[in-house]
Protein backbone atom coordinates (compact mmCIF):
# COMPACT_ATOMS: atom_id res chain seq x y z
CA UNK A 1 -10.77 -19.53 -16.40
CA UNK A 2 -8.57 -18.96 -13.74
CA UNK A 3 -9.62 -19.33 -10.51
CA UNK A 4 -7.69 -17.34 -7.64
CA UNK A 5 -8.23 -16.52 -3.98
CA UNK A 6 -6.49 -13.90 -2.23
CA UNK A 7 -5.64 -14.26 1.64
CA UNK A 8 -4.39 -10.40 2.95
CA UNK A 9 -3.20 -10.18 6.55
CA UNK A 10 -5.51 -7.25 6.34
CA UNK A 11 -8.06 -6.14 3.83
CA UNK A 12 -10.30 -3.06 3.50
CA UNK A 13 -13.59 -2.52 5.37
CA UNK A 14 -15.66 -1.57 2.47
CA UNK A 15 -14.74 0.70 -0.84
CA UNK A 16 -13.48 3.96 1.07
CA UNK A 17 -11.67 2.48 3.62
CA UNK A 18 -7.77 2.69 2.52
CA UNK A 19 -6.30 0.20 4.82
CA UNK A 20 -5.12 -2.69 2.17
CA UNK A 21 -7.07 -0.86 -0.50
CA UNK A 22 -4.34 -1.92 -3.45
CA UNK A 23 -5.34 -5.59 -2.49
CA UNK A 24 -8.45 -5.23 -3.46
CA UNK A 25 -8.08 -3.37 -6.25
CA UNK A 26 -6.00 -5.93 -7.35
CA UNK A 27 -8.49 -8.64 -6.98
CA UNK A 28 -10.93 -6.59 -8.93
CA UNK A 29 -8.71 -5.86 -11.72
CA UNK A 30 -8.09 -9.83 -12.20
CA UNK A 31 -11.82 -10.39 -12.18
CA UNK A 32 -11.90 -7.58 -14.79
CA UNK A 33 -9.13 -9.81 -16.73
CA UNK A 34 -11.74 -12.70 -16.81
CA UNK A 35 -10.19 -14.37 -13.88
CA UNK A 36 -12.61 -15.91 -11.16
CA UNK A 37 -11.87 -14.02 -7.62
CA UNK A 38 -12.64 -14.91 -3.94
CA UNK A 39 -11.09 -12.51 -0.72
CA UNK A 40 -10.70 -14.44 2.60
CA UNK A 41 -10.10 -11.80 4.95
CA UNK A 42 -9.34 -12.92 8.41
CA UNK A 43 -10.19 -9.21 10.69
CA UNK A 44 -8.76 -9.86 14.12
CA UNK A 45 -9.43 -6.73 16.89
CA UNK A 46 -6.56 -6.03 19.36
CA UNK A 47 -7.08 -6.93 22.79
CA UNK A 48 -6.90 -3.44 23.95
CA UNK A 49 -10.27 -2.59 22.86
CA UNK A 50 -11.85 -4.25 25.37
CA UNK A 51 -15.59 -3.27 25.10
CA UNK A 52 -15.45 -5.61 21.73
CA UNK A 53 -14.34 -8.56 23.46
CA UNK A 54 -18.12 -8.55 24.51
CA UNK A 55 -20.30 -7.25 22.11
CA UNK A 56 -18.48 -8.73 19.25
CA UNK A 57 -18.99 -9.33 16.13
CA UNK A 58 -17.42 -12.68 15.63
CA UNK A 59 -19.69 -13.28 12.45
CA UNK A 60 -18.29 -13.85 9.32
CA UNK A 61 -19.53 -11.17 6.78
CA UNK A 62 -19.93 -12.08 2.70
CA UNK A 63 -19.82 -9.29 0.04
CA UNK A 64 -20.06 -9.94 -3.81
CA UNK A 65 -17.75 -6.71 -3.91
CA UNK A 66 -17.76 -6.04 -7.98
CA UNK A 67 -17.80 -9.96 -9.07
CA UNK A 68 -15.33 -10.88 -6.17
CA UNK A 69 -16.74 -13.18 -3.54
CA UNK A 70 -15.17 -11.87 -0.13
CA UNK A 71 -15.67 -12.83 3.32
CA UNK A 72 -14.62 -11.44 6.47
CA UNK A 73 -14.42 -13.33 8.85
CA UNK A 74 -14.18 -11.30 12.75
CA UNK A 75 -12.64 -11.93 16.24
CA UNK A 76 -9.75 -11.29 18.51
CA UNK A 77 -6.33 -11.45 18.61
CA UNK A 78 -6.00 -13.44 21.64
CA UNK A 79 -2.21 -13.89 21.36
CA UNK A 80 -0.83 -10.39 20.59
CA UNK A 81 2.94 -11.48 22.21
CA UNK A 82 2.70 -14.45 21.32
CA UNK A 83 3.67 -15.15 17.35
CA UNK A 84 2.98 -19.43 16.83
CA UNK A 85 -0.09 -19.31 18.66
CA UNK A 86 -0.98 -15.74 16.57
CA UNK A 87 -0.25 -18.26 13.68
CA UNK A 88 -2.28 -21.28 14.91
CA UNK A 89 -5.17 -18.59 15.33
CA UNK A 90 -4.76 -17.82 12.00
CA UNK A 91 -4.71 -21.50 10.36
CA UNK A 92 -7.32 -22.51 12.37
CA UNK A 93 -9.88 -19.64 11.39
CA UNK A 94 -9.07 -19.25 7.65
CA UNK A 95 -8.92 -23.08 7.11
CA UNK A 96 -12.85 -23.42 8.62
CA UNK A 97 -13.68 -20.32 6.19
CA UNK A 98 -11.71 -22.22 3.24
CA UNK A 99 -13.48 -24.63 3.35
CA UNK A 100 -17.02 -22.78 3.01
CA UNK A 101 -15.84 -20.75 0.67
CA UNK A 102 -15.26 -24.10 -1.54
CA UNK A 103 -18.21 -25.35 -0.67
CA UNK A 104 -20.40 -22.28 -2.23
CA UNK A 105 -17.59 -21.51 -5.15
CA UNK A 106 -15.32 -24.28 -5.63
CA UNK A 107 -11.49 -25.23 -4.75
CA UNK A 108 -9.43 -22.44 -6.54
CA UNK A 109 -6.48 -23.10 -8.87
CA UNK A 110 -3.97 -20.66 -6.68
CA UNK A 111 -4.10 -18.74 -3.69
CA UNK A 112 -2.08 -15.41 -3.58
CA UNK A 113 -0.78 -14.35 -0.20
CA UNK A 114 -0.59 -10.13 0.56
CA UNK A 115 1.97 -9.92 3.47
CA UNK A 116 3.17 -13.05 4.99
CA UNK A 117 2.25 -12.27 8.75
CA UNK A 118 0.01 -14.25 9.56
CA UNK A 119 -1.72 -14.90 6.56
CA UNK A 120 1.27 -16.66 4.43
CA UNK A 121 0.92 -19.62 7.22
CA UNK A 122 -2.85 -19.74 6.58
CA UNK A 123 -1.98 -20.42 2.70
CA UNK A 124 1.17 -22.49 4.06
CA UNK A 125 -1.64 -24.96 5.69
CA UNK A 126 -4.09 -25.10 3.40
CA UNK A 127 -1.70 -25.78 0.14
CA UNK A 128 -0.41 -28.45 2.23
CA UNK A 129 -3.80 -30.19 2.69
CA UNK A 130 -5.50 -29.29 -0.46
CA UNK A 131 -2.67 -29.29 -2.85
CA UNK A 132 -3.00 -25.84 -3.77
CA UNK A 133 0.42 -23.75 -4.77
CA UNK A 134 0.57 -20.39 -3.21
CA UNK A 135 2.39 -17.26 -4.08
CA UNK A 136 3.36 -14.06 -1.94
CA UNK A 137 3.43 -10.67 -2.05
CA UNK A 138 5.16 -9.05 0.56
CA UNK A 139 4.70 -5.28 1.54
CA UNK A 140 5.66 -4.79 4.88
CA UNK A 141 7.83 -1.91 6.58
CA UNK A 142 8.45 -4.14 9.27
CA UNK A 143 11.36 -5.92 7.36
CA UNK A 144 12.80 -3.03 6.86
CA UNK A 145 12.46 -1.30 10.01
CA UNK A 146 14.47 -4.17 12.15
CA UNK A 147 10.67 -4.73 13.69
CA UNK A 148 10.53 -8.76 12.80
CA UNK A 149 11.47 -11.16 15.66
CA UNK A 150 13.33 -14.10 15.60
CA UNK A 151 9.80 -16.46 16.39
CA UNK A 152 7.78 -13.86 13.06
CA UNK A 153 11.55 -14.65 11.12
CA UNK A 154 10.79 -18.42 11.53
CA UNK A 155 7.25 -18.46 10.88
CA UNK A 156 7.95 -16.54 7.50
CA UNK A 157 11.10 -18.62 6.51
CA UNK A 158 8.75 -21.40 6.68
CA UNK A 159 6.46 -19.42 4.41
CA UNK A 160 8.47 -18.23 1.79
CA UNK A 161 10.26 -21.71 1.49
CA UNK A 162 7.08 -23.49 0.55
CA UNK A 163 5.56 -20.52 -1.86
CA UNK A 164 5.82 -21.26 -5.46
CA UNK A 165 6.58 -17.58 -5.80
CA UNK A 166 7.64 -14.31 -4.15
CA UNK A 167 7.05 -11.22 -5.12
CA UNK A 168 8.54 -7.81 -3.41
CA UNK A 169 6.67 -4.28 -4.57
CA UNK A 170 9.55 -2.98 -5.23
CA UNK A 171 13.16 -3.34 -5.97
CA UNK A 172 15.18 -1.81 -3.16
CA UNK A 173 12.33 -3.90 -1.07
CA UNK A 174 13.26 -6.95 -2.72
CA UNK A 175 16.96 -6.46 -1.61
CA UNK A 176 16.28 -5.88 1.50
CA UNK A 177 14.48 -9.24 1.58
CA UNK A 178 16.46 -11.52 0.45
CA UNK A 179 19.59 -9.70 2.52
CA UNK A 180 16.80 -10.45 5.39
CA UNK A 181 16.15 -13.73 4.83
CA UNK A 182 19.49 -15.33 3.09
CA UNK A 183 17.63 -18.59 1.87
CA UNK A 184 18.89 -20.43 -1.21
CA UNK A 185 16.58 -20.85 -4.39
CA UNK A 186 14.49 -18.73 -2.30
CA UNK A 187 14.63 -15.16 -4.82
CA UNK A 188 12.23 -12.20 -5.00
CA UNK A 189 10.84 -11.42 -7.92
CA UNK A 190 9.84 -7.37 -8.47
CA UNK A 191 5.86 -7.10 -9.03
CA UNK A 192 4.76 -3.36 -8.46
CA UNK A 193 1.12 -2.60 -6.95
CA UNK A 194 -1.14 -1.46 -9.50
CA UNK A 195 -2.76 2.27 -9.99
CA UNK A 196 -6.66 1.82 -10.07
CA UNK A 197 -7.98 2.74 -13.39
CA UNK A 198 -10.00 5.56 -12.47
CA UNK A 199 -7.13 7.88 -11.19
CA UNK A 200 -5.71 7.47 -15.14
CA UNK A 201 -9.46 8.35 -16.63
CA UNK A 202 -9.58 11.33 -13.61
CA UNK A 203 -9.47 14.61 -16.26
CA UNK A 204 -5.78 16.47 -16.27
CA UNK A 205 -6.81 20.20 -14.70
CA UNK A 206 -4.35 22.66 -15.17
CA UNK A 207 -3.38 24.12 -11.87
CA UNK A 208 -0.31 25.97 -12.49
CA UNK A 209 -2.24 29.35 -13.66
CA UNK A 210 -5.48 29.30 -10.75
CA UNK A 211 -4.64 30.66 -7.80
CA UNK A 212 -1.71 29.81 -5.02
CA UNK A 213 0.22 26.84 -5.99
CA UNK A 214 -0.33 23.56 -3.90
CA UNK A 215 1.81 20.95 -3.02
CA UNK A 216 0.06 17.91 -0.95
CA UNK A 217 0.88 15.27 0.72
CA UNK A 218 -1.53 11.91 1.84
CA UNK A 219 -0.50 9.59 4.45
CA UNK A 220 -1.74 8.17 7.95
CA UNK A 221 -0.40 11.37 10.25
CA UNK A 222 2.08 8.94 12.48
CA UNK A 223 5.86 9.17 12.87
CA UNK A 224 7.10 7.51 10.44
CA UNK A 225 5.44 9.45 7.52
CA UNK A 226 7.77 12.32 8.08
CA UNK A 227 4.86 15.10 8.19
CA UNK A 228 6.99 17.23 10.94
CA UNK A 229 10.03 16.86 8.42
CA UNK A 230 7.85 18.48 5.68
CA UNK A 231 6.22 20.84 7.64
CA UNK A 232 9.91 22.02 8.95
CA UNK A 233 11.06 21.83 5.05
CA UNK A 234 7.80 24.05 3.85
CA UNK A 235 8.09 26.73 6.49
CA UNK A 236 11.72 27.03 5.86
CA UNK A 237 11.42 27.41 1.35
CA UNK A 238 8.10 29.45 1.87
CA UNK A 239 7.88 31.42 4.99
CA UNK A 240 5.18 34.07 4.65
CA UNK A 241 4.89 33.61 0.82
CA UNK A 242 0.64 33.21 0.78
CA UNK A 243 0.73 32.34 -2.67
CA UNK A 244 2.42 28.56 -1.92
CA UNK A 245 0.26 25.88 0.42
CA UNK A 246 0.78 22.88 1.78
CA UNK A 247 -2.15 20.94 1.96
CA UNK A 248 -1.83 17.40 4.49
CA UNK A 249 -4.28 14.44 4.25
CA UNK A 250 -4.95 12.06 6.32
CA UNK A 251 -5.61 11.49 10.03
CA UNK A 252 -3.92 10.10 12.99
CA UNK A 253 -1.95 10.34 16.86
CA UNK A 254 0.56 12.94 15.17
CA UNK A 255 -2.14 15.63 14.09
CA UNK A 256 -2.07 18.21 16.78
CA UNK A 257 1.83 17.81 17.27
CA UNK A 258 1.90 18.81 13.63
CA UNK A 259 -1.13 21.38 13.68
CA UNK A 260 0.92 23.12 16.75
CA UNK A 261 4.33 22.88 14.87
CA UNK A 262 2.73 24.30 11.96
CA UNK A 263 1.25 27.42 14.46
CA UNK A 264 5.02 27.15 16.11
CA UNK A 265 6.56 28.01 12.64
CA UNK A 266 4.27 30.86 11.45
CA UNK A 267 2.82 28.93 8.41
CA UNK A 268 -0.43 27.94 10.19
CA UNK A 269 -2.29 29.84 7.52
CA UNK A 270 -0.46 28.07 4.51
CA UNK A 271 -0.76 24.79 5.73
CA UNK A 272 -4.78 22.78 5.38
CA UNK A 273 -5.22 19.67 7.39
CA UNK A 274 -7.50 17.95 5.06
CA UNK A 275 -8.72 15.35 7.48
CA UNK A 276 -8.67 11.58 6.34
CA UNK A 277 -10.48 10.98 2.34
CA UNK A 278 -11.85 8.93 0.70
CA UNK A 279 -10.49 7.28 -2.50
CA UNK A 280 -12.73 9.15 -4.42
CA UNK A 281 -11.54 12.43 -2.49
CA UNK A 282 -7.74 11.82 -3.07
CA UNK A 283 -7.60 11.72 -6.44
CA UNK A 284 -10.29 14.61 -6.38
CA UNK A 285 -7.77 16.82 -3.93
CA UNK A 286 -4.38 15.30 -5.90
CA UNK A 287 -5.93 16.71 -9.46
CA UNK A 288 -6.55 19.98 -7.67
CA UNK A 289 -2.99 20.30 -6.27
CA UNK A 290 0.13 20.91 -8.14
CA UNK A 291 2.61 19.02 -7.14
CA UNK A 292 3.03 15.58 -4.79
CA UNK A 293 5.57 15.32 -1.48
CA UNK A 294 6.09 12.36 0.11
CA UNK A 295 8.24 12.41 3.70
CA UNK A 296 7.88 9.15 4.52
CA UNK A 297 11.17 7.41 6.75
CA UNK A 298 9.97 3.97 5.37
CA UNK A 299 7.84 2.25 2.33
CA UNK A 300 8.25 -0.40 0.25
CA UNK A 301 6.20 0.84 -2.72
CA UNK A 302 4.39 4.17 -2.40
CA UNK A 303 0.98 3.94 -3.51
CA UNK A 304 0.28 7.56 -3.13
CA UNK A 305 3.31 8.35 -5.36
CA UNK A 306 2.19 6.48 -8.57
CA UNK A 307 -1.48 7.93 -7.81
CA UNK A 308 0.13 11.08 -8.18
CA UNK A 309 1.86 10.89 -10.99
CA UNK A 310 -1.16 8.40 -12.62
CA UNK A 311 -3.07 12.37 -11.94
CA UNK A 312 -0.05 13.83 -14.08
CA UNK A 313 1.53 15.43 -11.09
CA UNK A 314 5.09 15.91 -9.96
CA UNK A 315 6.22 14.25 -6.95
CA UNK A 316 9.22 14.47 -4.48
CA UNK A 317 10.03 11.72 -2.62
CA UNK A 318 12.15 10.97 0.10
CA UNK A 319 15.06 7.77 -0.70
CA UNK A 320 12.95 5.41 1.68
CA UNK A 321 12.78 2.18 -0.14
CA UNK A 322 9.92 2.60 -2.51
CA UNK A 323 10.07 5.72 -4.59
CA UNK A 324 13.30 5.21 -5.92
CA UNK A 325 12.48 2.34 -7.97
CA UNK A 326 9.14 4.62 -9.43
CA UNK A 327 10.92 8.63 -9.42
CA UNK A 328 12.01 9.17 -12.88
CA UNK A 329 14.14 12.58 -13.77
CA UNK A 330 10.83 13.70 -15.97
CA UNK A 331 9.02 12.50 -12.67
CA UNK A 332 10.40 14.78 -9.79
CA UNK A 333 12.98 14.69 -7.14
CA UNK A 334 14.38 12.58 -4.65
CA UNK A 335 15.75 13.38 -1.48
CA UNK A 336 17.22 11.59 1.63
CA UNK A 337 15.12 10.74 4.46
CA UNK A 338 14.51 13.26 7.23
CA UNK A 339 16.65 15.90 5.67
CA UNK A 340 14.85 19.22 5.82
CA UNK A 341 17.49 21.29 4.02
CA UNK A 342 17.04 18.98 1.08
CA UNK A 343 13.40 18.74 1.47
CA UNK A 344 13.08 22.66 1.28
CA UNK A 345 15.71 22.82 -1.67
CA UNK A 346 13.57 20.43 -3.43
CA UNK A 347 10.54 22.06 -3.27
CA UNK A 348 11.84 25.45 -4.02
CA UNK A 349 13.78 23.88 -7.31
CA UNK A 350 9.88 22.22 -8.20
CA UNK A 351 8.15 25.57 -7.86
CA UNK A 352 10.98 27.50 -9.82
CA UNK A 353 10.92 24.64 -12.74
CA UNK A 354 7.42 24.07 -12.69
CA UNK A 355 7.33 24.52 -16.34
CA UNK A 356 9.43 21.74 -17.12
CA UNK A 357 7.45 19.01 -15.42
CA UNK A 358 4.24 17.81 -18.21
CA UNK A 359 1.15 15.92 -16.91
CA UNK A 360 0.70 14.03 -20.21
CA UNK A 361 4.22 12.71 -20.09
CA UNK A 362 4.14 11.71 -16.47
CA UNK A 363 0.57 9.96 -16.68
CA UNK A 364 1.71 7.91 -20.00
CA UNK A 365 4.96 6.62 -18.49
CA UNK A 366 3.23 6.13 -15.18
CA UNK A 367 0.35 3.84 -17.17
CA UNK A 368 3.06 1.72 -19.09
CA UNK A 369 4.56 0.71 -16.05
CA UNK A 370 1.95 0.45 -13.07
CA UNK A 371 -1.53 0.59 -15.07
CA UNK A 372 -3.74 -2.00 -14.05
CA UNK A 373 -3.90 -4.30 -17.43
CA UNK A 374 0.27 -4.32 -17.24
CA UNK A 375 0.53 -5.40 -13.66
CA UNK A 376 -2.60 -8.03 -13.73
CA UNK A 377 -1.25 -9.46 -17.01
CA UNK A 378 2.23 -10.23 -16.21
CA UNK A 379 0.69 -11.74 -12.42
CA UNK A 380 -1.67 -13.75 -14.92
CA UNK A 381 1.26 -15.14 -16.83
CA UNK A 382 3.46 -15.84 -13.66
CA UNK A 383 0.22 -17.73 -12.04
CA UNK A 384 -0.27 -19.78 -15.63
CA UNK A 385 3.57 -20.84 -15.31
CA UNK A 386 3.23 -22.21 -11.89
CA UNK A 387 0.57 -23.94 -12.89
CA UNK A 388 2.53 -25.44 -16.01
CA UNK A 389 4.54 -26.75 -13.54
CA UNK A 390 3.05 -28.59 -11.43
């Protein structure tokens, strides 16, 4: 049996919480391939909250979350500026939980890395000491978005260079990385994020003939996700038409600009801020919509786009590194970043063609190429052949 630990540079809270939530459905999908799982989840607060510099906790927490073993281990990131000693913080902590986490379930056969700052130098240490091999996935915007310095560029050369593997989310993402990085023998392989089972077992409901038709859109309500772009795009295609919503979930520093630009517009009654969901409530408020519409300036995958489309939906999508590797013609649209003519043409072409889209076509294709059994199997085999080779 294979024995694997993963090490995320950040890792959900608990089962609702969607902040790394792919990473640990991916764990639990190789423990549901007979693999043996441990999480070591390093969860560092910012110096800015001050109050939690006192009370804490600094404890490390364990969880048998669904046959994984995961620990989180808490504290502060004393070095925010400061990116070697933000590393040695890193080696240092994870190394003492390492080696507990042998002690109670053994020394694992690989350790898989999820985002290379800071826990790739973690796994760079400890493979170095314990003779483990360690592969990375990378999913960062911060490649991407010019936001890497020179020190974070050397600390994750040094990474990559020792991994046994590399794996980008996506394929314009894996371009971008190697362009980025420009090492020798140093290639990224493509291995997409996987679509939890349930959203594929989550009943089809037909929408198109109940009511005003929905299109939705779920992201963290910052800048960057391109909610003001979609609210422009939405007002502009369906002005005054009741029957058409936009419904927005999510939460964050951007939601009154974008409840006030939605009252600025004169679609303030067309457009539901949903507040931030639950998994459970995504897929629940995705089934009930009609179509998808991501704005987003920057991803490397899109998570919420293959949930979509795992619920049968359409999507649109804007060109901003992820989607276009997962937007199919039979799929949706895609349209250039924060471009609100397009945007509006887009979803006026959706609604008008509605017909043409089919939930059972998008969900099959959509399983075949990002269900969970897929993705975990061909990680399996590329984990069994670095093995081989050693």
């Amino acid at each position: 049996m294979l024995h694997i630990v993963i090490l995320p540079s950040w890792y959900p809270d608990n089962a609702n919480d969607i902040n790394g939530s792919f990473f640990r459905e991916q764990a639990i999908a190789l423990k549901n391939q007979d693999c043996k799982v441990g999480v070591i989840s390093l969860k560092l607060r910012p110096l800015s909250h001050f109050s939690s510099i006192i009370i804490g906790p600094y404890d490390t927490e364990f969880e048998c979350d669904q046959g994984v073993a995961t620990y989180r281990k808490h504290g502060i990131v004393w070095f925010p500026l400061m990116p070697k000693l933000k590393a040695w913080l890193w080696e240092r902590s994870v190394n003492t939980l390492f080696e507990r986490y042998v002690q109670e379930h053994g020394k694992p056969d690989i350790i898989h890395v999820h985002s290379m700052l800071y826990a790739g130098w973690a796994a760079r240490s400890i493979s170095e000491k314990h003779l483990i091999p360690y592969v990375v996935t990378e999913h960062s915007t911060a490649f991407a978005r010019g936001l890497v310095t020179k020190a974070q560029k050397e600390i994750t050369k040094k990474i990559l260079m020792n991994a046994q593997a590399r794996f980008a989310v996506s394929r314009p993402f894996s371009n971008c990385l190697t362009e980025f990085f420009r090492v020798d023998d140093c290639g990224w392989e493509v291995l997409p994020n996987i679509v939890q089972k349930d959203f594929f077992d989550y009943r089809i409901k037909d929408t198109l003939h109940q009511g005003a038709f929905v299109f939705i859109n779920i992201a963290l309500l910052t800048a960057k996700k391109g909610q003001g772009v979609l609210i422009k795009a939405f007002a502009k295609a369906y002005f005054l038409q009741p029957n058409i919503k936009l419904k927005i979930g999510g939460d964050g520093e951007e939601r009154s600009v974008l409840e006030a630009l939605a009252r600025n517009l004169g679609v303030a009654d067309q457009v539901e801020f949903l507040g931030m969901l639950s998994r459970e409530k995504v897929a629940e408020q995705v089934a009930m919509s009609d179509a998808f519409v991501l704005s987003s300036q920057h991803e490397t995958f899109g998570v919420v786009v293959v949930e979509a489309l795992a619920l049968g939906k359409p999507v649109i999508a804007t060109r901003c590194g992820g989607p276009e590797d997962i937007i199919r013609e039979d799929d949706g649209i895609l349209v250039p970043v924060n471009d609100v003519d397009a945007l509006a043409k887009a979803m006026l072409s959706l609604y008008n063609n509605k017909g043409v889209y089919k939930s059972g076509m998008i969900r099959e294709a959509c399983r075949a190429r990002y269900g969970e059994e897929v993705v975990t199997q061909h990680l399996i085999e590329q984990y069994r052949h670095i093995l081989a080779c050693m």
